[in-house]
Structures are given as C-alpha cells and as structure tokens.
PDB file of N, CA and C in Angstrom:
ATOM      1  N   UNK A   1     -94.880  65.454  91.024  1.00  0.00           N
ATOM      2  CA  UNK A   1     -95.221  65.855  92.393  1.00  0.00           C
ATOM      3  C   UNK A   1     -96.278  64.914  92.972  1.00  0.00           C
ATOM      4  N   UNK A   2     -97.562  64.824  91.997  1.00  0.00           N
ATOM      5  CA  UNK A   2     -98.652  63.508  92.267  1.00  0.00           C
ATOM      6  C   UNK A   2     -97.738  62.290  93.111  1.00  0.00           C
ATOM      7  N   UNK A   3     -96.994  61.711  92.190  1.00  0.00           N
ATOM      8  CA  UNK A   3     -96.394  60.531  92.263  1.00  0.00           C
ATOM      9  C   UNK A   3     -95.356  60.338  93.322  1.00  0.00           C
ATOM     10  N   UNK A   4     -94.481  61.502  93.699  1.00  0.00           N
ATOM     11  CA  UNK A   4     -94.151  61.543  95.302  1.00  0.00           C
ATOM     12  C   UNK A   4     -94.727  61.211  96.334  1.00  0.00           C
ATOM     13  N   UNK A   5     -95.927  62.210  96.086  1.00  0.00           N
ATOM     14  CA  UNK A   5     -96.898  62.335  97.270  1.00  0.00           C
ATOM     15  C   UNK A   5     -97.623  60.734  97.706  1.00  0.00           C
ATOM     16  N   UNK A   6     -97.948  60.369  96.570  1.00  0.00           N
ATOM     17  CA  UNK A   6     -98.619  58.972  96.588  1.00  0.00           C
ATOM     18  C   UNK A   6     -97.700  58.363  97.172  1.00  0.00           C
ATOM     19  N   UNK A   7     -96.361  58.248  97.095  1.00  0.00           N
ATOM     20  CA  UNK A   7     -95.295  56.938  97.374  1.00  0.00           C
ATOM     21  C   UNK A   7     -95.678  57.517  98.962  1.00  0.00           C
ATOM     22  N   UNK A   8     -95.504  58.624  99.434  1.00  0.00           N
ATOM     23  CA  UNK A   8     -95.559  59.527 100.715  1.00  0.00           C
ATOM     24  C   UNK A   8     -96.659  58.677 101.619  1.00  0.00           C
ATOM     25  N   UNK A   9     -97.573  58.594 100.794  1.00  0.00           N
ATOM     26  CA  UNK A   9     -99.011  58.458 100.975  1.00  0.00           C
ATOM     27  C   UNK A   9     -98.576  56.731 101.793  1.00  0.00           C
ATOM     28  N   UNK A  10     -98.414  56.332 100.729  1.00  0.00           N
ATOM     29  CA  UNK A  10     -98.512  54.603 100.829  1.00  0.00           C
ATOM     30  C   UNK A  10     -97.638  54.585 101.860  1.00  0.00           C
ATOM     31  N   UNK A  11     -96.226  54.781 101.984  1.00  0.00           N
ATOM     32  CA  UNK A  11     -95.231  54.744 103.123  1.00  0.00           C
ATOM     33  C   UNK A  11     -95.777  55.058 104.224  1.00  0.00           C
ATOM     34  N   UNK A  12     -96.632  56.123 104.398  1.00  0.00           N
ATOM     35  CA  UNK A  12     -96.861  56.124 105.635  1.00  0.00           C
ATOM     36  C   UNK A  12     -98.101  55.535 106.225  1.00  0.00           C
ATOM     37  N   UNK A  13     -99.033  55.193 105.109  1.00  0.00           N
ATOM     38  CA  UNK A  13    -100.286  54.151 104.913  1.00  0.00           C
ATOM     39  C   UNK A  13     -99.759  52.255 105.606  1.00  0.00           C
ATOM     40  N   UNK A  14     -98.430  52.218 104.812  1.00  0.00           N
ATOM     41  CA  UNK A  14     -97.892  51.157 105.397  1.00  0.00           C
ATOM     42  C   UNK A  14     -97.282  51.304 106.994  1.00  0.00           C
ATOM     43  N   UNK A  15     -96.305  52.209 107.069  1.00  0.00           N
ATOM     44  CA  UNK A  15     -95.677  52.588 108.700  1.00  0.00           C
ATOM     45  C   UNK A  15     -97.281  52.440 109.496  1.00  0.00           C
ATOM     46  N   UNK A  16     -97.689  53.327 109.462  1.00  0.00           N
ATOM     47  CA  UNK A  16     -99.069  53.055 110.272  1.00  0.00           C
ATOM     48  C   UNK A  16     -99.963  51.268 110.813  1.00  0.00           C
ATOM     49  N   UNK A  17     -99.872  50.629 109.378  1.00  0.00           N
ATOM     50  CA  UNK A  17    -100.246  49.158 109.280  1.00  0.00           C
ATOM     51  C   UNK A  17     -99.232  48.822 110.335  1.00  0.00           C
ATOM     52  N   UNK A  18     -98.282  48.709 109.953  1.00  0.00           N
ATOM     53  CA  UNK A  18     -97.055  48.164 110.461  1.00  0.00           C
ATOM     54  C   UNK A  18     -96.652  48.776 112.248  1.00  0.00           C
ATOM     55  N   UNK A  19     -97.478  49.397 112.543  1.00  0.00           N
ATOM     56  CA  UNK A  19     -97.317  49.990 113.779  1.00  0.00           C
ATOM     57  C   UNK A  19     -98.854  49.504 114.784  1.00  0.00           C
ATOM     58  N   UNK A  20     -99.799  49.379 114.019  1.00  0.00           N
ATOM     59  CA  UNK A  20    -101.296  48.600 114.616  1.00  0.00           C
ATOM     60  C   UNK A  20    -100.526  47.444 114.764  1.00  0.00           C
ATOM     61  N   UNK A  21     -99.931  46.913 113.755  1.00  0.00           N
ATOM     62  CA  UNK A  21     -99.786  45.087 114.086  1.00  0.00           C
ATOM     63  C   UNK A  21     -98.475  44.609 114.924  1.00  0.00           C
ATOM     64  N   UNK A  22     -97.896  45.820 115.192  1.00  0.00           N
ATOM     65  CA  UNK A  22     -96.867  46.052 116.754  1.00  0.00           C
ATOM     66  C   UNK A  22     -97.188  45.698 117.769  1.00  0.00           C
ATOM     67  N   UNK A  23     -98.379  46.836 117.893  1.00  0.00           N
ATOM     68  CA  UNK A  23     -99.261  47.652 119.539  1.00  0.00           C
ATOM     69  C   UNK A  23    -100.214  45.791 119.330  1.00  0.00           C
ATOM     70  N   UNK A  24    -100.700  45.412 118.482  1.00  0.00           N
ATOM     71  CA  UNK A  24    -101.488  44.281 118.471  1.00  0.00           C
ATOM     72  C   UNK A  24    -100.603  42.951 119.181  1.00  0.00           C
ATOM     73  N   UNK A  25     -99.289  42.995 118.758  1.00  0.00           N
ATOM     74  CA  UNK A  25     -98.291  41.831 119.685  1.00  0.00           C
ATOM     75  C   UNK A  25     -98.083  42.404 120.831  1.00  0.00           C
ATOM     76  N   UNK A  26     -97.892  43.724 120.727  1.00  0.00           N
ATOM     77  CA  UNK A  26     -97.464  44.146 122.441  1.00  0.00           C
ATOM     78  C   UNK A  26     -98.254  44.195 123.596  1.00  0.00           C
ATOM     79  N   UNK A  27     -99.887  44.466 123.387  1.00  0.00           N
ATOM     80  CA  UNK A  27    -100.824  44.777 124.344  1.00  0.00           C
ATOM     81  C   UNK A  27    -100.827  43.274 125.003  1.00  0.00           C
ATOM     82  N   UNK A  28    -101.170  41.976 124.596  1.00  0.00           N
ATOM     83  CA  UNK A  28    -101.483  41.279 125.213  1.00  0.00           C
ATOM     84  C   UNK A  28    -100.228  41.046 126.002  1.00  0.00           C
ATOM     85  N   UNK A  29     -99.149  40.826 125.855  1.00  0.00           N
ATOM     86  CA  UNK A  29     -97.796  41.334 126.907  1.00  0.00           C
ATOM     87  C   UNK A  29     -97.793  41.805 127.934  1.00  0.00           C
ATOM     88  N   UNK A  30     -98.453  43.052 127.188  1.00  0.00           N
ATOM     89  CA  UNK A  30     -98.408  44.256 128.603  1.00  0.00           C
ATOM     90  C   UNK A  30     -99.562  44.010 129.354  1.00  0.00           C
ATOM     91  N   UNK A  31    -100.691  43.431 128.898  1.00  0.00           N
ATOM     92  CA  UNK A  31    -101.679  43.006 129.749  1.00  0.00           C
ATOM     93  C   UNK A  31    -101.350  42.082 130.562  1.00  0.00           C
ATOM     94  N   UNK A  32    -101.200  41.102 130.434  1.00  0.00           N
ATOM     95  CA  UNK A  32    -100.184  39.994 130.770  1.00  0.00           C
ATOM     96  C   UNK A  32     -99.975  40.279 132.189  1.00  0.00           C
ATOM     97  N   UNK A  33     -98.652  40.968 131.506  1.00  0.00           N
ATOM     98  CA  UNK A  33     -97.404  41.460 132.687  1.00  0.00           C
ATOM     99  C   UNK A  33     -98.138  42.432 134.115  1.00  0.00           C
ATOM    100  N   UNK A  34     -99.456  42.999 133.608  1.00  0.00           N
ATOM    101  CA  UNK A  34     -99.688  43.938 134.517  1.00  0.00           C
ATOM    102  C   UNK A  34    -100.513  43.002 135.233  1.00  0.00           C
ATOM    103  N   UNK A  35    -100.922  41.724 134.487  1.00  0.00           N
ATOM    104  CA  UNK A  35    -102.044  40.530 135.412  1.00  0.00           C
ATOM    105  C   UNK A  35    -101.584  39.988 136.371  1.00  0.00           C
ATOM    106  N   UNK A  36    -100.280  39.663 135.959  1.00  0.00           N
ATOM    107  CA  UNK A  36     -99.138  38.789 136.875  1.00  0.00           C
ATOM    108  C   UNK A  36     -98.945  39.836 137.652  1.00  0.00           C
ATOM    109  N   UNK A  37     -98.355  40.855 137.944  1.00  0.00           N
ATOM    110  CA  UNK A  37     -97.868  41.963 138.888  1.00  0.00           C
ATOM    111  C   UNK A  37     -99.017  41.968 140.100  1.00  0.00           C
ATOM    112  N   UNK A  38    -100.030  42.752 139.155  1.00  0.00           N
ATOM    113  CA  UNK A  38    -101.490  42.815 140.367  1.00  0.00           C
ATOM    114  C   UNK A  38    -101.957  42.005 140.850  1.00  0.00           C
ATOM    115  N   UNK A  39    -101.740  40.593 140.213  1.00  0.00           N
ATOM    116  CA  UNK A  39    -102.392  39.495 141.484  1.00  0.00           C
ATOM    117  C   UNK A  39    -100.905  38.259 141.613  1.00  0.00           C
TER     118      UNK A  39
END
C-alpha cells in the first residue's frame, strides 16, 4: 500500500513539475500577445 502511494506521490510530484514548466513557456506568450494587442 506504502509503495503505491509513493509511485502516487511521485506521479503527481512529477505532473505538477511538468505543469510549472508549461505555465513557464506559456506566460511569456500570453504576455506577449496581450503587449502586442494593447499597444
């Protein structure tokens, strides 16, 4: 049961990583895009 939980643990320890270093490529994009629009 430990050893589930841990894999549980890490998987979603990783999804999470893997979802900061998403939002981290996407913001400057979306900043970007909203710079160009407003001016």
């Amino acid at each position: 049961m430990s050893y589930v939980t841990n894999i549980f643990i890490l998987d979603l320890f990783v999804i999470q990583k893997a979802k900061i270093q998403i939002n981290w490529q996407l913001i400057p994009k979306f900043v970007t895009n909203i710079y160009l629009l407003w001016y």
